[in-house]
PDB file of N, CA and C in Angstrom:
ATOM      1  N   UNK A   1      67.671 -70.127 -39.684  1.00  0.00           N
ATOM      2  CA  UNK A   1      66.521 -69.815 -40.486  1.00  0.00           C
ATOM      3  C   UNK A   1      66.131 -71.069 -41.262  1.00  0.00           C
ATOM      4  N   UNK A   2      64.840 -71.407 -41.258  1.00  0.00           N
ATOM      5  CA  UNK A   2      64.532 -72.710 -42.039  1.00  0.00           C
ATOM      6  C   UNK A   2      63.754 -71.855 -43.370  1.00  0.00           C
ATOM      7  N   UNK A   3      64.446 -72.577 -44.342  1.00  0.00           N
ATOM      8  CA  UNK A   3      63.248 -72.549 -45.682  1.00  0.00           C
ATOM      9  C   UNK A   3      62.978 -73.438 -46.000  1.00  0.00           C
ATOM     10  N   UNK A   4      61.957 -73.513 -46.769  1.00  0.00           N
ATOM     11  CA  UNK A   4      61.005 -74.679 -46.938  1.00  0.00           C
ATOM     12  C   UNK A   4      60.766 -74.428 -48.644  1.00  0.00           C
ATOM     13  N   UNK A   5      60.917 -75.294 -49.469  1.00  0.00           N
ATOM     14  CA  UNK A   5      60.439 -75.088 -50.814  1.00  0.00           C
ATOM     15  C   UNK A   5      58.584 -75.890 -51.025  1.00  0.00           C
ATOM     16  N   UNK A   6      57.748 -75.334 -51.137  1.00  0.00           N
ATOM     17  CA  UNK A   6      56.358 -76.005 -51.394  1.00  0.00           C
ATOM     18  C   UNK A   6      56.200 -75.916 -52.297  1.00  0.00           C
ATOM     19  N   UNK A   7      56.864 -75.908 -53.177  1.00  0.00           N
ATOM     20  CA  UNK A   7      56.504 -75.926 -54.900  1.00  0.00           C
ATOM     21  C   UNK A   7      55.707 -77.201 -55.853  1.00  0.00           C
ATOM     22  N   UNK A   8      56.103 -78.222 -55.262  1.00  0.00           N
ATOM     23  CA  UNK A   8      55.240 -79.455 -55.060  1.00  0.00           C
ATOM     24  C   UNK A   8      54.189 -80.146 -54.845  1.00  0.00           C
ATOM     25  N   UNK A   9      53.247 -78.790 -53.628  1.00  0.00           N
ATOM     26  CA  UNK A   9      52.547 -78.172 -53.026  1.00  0.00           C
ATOM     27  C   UNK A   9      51.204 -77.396 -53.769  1.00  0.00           C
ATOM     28  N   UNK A  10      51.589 -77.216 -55.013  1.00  0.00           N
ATOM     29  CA  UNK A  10      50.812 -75.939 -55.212  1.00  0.00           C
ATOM     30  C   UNK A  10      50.467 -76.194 -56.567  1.00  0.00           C
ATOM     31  N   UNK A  11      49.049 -76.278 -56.506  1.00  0.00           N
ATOM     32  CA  UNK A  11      48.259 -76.747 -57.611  1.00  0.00           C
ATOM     33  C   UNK A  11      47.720 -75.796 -58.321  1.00  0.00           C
ATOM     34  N   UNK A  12      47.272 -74.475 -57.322  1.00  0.00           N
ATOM     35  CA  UNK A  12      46.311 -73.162 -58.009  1.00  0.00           C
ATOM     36  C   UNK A  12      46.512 -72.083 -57.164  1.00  0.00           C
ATOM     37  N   UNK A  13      45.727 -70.717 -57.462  1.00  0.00           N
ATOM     38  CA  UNK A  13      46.116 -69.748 -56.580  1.00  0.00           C
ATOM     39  C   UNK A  13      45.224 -69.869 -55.149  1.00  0.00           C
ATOM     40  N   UNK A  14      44.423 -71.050 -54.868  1.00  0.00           N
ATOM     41  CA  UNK A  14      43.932 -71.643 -53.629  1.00  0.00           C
ATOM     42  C   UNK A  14      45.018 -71.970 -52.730  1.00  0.00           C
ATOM     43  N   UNK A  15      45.909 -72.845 -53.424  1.00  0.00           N
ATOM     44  CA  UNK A  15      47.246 -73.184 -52.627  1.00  0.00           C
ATOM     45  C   UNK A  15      48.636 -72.373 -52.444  1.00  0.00           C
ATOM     46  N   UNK A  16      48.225 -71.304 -53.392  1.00  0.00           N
ATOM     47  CA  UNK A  16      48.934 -70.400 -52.766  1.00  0.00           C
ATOM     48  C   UNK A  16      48.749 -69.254 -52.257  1.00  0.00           C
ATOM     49  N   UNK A  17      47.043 -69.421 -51.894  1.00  0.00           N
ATOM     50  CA  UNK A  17      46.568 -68.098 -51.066  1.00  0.00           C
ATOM     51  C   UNK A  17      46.496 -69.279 -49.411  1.00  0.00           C
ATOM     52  N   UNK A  18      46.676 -69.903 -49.498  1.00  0.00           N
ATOM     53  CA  UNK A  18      46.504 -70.925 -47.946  1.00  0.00           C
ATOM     54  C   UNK A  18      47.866 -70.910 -47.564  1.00  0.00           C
ATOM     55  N   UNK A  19      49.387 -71.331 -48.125  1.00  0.00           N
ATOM     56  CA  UNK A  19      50.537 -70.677 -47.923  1.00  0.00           C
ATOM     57  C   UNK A  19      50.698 -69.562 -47.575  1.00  0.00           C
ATOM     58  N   UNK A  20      50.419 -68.520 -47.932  1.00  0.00           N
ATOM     59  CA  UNK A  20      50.539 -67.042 -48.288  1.00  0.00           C
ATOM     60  C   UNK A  20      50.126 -66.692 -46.567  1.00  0.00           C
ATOM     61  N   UNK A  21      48.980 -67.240 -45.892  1.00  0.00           N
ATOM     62  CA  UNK A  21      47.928 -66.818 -44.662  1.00  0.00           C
ATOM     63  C   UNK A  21      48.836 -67.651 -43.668  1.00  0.00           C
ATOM     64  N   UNK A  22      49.763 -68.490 -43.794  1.00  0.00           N
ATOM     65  CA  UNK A  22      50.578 -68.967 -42.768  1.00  0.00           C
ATOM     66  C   UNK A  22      51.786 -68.620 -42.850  1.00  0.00           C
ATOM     67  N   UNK A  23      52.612 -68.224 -44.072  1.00  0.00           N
ATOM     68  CA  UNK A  23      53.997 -67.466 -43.813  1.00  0.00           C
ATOM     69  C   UNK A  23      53.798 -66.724 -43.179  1.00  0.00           C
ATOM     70  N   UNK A  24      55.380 -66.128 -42.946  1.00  0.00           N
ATOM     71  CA  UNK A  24      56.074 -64.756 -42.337  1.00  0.00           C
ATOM     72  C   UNK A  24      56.099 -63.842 -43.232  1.00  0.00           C
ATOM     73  N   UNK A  25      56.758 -64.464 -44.160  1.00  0.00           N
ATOM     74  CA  UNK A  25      56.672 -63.101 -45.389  1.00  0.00           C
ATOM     75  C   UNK A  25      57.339 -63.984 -46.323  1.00  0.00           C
ATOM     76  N   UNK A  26      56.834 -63.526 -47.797  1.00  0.00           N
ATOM     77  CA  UNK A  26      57.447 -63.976 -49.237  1.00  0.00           C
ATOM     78  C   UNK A  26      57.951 -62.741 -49.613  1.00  0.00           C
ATOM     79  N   UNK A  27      59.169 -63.562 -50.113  1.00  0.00           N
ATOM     80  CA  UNK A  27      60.387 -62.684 -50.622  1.00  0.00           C
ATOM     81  C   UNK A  27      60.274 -62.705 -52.459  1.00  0.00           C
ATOM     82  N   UNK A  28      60.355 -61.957 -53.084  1.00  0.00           N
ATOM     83  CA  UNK A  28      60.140 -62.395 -54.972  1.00  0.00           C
ATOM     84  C   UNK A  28      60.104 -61.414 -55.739  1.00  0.00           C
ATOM     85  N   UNK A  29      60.545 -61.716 -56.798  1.00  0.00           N
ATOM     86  CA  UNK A  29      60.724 -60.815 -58.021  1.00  0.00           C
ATOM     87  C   UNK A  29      59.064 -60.315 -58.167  1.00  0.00           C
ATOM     88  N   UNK A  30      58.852 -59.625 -59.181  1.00  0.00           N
ATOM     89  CA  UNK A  30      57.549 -59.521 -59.499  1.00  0.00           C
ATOM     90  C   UNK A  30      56.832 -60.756 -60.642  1.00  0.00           C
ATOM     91  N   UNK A  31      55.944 -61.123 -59.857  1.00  0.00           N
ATOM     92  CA  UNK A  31      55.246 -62.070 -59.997  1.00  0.00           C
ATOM     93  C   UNK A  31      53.524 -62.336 -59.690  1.00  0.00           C
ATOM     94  N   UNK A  32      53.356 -63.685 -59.556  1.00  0.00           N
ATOM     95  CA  UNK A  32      51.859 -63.439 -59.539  1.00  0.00           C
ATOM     96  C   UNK A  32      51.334 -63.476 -58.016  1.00  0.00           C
ATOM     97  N   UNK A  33      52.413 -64.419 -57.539  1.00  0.00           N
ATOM     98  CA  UNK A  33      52.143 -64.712 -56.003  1.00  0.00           C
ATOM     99  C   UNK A  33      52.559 -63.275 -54.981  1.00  0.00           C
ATOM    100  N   UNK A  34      53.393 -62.130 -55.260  1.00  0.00           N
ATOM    101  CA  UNK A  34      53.512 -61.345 -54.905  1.00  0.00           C
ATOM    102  C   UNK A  34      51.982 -60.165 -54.711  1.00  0.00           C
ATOM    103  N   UNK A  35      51.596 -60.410 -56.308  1.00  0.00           N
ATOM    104  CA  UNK A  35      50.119 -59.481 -56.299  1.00  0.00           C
ATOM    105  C   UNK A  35      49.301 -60.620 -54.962  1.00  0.00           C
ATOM    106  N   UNK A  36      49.499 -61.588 -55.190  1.00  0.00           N
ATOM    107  CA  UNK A  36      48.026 -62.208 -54.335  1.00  0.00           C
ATOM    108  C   UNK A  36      48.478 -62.166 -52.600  1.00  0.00           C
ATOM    109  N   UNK A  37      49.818 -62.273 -52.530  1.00  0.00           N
ATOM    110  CA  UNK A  37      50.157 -61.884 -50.972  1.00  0.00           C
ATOM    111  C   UNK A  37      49.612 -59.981 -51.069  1.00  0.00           C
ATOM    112  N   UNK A  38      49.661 -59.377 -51.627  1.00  0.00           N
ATOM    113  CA  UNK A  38      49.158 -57.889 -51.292  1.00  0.00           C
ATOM    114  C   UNK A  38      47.930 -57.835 -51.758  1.00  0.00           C
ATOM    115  N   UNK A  39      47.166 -58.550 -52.170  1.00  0.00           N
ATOM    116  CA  UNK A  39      45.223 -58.363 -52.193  1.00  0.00           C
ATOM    117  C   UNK A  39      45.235 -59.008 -50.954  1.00  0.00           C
ATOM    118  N   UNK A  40      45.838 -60.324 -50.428  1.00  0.00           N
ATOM    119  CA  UNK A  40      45.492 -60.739 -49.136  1.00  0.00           C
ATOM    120  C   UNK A  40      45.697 -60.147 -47.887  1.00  0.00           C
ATOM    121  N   UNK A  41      46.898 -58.877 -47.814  1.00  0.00           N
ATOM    122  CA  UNK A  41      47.283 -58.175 -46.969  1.00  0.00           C
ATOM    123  C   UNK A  41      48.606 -58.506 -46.712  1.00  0.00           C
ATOM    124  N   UNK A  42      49.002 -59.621 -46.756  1.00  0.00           N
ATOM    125  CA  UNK A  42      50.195 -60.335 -46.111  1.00  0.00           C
ATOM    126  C   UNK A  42      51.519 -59.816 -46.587  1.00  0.00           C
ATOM    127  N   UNK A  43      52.508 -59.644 -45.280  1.00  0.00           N
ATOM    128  CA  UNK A  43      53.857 -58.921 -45.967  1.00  0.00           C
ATOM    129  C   UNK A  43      54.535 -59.878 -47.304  1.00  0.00           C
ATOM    130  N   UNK A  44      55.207 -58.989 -47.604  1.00  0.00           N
ATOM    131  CA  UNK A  44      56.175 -59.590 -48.939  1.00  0.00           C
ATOM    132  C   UNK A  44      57.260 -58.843 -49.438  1.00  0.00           C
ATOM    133  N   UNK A  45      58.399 -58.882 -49.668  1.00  0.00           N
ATOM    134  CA  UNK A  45      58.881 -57.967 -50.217  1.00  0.00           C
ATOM    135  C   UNK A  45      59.610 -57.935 -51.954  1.00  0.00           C
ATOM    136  N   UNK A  46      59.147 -57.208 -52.539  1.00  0.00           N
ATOM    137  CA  UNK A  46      59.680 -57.359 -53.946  1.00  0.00           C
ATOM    138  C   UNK A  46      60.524 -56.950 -54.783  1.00  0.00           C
ATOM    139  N   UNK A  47      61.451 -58.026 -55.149  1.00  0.00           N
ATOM    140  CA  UNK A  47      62.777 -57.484 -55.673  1.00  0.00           C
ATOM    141  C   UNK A  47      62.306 -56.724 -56.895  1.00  0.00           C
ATOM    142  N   UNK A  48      62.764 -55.264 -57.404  1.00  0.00           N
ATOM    143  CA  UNK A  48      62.561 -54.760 -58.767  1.00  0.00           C
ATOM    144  C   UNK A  48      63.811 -54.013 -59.474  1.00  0.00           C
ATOM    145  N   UNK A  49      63.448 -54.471 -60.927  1.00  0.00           N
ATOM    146  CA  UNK A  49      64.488 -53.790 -61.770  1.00  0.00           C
ATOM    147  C   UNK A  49      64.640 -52.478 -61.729  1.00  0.00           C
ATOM    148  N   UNK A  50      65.803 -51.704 -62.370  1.00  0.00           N
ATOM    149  CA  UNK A  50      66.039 -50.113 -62.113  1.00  0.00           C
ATOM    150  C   UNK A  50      65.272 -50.136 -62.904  1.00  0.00           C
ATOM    151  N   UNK A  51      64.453 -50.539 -63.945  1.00  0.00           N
ATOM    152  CA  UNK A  51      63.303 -50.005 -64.655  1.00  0.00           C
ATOM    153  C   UNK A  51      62.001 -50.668 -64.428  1.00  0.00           C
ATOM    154  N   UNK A  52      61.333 -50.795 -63.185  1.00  0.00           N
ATOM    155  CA  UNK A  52      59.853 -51.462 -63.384  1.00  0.00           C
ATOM    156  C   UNK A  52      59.150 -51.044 -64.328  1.00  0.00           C
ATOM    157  N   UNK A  53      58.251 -52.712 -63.863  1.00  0.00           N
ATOM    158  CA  UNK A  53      56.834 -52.134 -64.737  1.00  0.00           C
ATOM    159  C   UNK A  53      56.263 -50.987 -64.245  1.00  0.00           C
ATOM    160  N   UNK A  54      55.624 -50.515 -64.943  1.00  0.00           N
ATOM    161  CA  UNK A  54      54.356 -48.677 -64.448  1.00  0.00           C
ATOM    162  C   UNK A  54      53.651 -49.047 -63.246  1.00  0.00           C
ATOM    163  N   UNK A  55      53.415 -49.765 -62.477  1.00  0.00           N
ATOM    164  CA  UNK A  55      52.301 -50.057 -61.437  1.00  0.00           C
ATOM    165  C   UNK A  55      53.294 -50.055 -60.549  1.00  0.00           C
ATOM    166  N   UNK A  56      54.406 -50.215 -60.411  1.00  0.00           N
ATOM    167  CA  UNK A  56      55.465 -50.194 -59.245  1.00  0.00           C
ATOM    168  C   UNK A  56      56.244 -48.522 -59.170  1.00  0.00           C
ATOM    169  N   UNK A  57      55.882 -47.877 -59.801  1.00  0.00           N
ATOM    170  CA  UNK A  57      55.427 -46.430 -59.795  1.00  0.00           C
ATOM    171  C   UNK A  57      57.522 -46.232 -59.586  1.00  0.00           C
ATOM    172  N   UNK A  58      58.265 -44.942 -59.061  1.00  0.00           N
ATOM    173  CA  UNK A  58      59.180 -45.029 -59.191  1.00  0.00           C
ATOM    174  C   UNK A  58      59.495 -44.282 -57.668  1.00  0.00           C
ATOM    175  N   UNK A  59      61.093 -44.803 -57.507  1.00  0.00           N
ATOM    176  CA  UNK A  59      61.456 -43.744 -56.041  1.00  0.00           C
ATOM    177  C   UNK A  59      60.563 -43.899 -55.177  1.00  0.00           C
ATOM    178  N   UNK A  60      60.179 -44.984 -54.732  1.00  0.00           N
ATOM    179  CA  UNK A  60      59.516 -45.365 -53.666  1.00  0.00           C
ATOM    180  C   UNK A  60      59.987 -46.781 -53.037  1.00  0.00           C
ATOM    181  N   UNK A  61      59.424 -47.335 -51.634  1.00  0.00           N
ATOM    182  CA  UNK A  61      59.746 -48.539 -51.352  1.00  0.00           C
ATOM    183  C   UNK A  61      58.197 -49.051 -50.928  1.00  0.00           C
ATOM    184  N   UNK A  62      57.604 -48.092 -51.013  1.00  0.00           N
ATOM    185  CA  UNK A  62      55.600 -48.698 -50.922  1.00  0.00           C
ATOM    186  C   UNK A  62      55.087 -49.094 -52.416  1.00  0.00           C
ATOM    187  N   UNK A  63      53.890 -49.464 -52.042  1.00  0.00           N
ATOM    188  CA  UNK A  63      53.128 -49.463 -53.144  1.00  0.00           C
ATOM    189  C   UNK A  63      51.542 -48.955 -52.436  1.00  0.00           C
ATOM    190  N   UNK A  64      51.156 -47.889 -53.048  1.00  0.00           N
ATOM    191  CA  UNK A  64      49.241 -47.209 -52.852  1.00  0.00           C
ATOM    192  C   UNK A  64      48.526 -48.769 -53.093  1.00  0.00           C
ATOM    193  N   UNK A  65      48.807 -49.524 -53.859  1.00  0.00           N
ATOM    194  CA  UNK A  65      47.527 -50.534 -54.133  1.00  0.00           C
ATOM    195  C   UNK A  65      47.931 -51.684 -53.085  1.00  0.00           C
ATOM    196  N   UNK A  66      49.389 -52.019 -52.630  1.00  0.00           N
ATOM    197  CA  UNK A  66      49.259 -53.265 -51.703  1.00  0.00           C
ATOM    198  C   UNK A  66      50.046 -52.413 -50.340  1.00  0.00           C
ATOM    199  N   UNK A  67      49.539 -52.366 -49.560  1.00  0.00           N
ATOM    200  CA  UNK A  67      50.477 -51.475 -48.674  1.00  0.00           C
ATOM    201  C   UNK A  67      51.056 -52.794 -47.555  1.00  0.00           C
ATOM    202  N   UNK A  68      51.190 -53.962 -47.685  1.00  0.00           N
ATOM    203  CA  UNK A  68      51.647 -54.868 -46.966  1.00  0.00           C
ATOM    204  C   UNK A  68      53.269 -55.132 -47.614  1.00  0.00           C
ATOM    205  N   UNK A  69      53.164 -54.693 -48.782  1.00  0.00           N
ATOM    206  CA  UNK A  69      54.562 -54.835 -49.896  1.00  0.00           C
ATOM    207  C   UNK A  69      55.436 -53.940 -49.024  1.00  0.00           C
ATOM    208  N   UNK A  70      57.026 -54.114 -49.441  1.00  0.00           N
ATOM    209  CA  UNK A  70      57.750 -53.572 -49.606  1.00  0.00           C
ATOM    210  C   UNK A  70      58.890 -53.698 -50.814  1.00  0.00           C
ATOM    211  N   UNK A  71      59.042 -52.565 -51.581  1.00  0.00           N
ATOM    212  CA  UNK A  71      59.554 -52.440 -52.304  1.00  0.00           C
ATOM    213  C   UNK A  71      61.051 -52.264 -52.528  1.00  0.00           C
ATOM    214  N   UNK A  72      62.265 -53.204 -52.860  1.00  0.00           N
ATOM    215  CA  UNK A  72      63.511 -53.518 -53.473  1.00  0.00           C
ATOM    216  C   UNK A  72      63.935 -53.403 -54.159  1.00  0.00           C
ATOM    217  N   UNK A  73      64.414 -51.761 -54.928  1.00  0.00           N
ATOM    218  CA  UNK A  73      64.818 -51.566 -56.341  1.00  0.00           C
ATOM    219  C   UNK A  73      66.425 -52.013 -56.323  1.00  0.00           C
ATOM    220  N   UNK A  74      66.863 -51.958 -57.513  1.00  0.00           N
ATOM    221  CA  UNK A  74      68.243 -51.654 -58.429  1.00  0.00           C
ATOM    222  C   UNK A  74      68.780 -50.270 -57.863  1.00  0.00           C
ATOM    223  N   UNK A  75      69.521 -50.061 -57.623  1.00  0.00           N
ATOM    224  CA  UNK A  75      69.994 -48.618 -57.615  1.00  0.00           C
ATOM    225  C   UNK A  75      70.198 -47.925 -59.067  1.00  0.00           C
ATOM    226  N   UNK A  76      71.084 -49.146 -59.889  1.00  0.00           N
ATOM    227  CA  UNK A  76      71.147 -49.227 -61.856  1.00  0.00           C
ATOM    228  C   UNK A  76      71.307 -50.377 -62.083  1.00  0.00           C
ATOM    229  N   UNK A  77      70.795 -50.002 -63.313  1.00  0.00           N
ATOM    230  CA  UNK A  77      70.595 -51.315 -64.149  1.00  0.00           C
ATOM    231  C   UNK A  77      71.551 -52.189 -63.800  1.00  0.00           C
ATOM    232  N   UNK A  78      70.795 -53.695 -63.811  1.00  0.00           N
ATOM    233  CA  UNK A  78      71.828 -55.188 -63.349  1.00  0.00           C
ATOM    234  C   UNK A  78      72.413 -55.146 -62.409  1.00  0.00           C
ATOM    235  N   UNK A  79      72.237 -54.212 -61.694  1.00  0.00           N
ATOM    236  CA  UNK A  79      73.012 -54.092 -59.533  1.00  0.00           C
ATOM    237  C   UNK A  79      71.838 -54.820 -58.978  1.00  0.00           C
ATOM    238  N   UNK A  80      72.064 -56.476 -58.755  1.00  0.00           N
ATOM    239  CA  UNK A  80      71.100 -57.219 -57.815  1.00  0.00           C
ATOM    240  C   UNK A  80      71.646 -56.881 -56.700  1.00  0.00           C
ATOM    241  N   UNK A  81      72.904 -56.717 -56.453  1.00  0.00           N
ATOM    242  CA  UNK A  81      73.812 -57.153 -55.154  1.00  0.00           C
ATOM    243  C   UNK A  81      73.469 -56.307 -54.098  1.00  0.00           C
ATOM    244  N   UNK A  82      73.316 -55.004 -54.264  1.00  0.00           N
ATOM    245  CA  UNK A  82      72.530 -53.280 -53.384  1.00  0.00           C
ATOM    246  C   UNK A  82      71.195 -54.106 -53.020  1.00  0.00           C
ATOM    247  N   UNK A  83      70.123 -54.438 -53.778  1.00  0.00           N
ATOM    248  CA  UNK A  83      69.213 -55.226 -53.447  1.00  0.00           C
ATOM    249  C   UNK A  83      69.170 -56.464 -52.768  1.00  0.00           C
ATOM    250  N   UNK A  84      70.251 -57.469 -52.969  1.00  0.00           N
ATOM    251  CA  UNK A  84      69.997 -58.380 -51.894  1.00  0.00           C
ATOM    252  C   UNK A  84      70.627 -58.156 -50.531  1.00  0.00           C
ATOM    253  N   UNK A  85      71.215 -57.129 -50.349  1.00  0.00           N
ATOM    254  CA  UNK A  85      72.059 -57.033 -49.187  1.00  0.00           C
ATOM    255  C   UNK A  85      70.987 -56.422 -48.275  1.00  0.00           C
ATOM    256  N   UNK A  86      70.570 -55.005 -49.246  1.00  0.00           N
ATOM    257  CA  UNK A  86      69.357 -54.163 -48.188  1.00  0.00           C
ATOM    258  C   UNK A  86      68.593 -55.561 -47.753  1.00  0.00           C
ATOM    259  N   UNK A  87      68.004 -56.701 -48.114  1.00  0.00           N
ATOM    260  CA  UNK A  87      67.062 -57.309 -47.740  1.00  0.00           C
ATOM    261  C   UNK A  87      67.907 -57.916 -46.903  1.00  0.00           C
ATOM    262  N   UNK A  88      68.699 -58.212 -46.976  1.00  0.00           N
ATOM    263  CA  UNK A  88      69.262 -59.151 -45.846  1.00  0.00           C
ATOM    264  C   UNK A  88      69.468 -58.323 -44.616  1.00  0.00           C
ATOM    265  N   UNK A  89      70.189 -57.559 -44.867  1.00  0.00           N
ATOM    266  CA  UNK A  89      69.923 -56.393 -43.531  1.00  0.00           C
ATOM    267  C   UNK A  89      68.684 -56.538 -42.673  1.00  0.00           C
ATOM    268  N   UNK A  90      67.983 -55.804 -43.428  1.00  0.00           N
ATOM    269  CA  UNK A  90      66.239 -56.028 -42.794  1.00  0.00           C
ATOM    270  C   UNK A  90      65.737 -57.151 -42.221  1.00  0.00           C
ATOM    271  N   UNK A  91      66.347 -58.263 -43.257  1.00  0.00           N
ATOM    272  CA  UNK A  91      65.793 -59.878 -42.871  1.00  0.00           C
ATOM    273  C   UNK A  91      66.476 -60.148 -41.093  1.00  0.00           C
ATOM    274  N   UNK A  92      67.887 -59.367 -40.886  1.00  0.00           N
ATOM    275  CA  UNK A  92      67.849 -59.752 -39.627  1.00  0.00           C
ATOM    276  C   UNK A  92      67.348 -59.253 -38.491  1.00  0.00           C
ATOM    277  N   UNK A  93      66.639 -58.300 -38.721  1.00  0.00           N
ATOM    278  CA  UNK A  93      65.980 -57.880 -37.733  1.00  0.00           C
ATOM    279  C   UNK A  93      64.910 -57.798 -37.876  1.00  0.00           C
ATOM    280  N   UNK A  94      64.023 -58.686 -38.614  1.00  0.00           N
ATOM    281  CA  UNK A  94      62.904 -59.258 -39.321  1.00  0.00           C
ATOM    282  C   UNK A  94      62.127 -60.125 -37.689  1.00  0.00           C
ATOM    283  N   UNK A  95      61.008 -59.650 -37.754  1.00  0.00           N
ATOM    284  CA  UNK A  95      60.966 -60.611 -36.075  1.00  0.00           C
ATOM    285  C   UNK A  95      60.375 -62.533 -36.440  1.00  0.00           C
ATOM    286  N   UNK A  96      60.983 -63.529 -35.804  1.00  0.00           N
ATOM    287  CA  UNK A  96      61.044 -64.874 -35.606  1.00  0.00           C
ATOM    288  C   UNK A  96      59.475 -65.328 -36.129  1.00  0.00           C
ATOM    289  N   UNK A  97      58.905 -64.611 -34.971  1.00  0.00           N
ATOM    290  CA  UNK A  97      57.020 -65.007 -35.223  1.00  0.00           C
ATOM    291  C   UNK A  97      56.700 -63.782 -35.121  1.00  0.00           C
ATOM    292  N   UNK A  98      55.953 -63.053 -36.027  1.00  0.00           N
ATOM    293  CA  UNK A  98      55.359 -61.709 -36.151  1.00  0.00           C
ATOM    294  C   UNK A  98      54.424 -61.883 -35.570  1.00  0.00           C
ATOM    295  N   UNK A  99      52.982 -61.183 -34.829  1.00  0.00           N
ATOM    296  CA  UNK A  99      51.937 -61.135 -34.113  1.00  0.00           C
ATOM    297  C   UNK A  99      50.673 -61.662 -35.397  1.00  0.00           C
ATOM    298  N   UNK A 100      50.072 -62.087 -35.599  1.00  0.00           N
ATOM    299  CA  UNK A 100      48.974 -62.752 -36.151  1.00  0.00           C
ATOM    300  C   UNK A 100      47.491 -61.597 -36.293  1.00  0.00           C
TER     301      UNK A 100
END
């Protein structure tokens, strides 16, 4: 698996809506680049605390407003580890080049 850090890269949310249209998918806490990969459509998946914010609604792994998201809770409070594993799971059977 190659990652690439473009942080260097990225001047405004121009440069990171032009990133965003050539990944596979962004992986991230909740953030800003997460909302703009789901107005753009593009997968992402987002790590969340056992207590989100209200817009990440609860007991779900969708979201009604970005349906390209997938959602990564806590099982409880401060359990990252349930969360990074489910993603890694998934990540391997995540496909190489997704269809365009």
């Amino acid at each position: 698996m190659n990652l690439l850090s473009l942080s260097d890269e990225i001047a405004d949310f121009d440069d990171t809506a032009a990133i965003l249209c050539v990944i596979d998918l962004l992986i991230s806490v909740d953030s800003s680049p997460v909302h703009l990969a789901g107005a753009l459509g593009r997968p992402a998946w987002v790590m969340l605390p056992y207590e989100p914010e209200w817009r990440w609604l609860l007991a779900r792994d969708d979201s009604p407003w970005y349906p390209s998201l997938t959602l990564f809770r806590q099982p409880q409070h401060g359990q990252w580890t349930p969360v990074v594993q489910a993603m890694s799971q998934r990540l391997a059977s995540w496909p190489q080049h997704p269809p365009c």
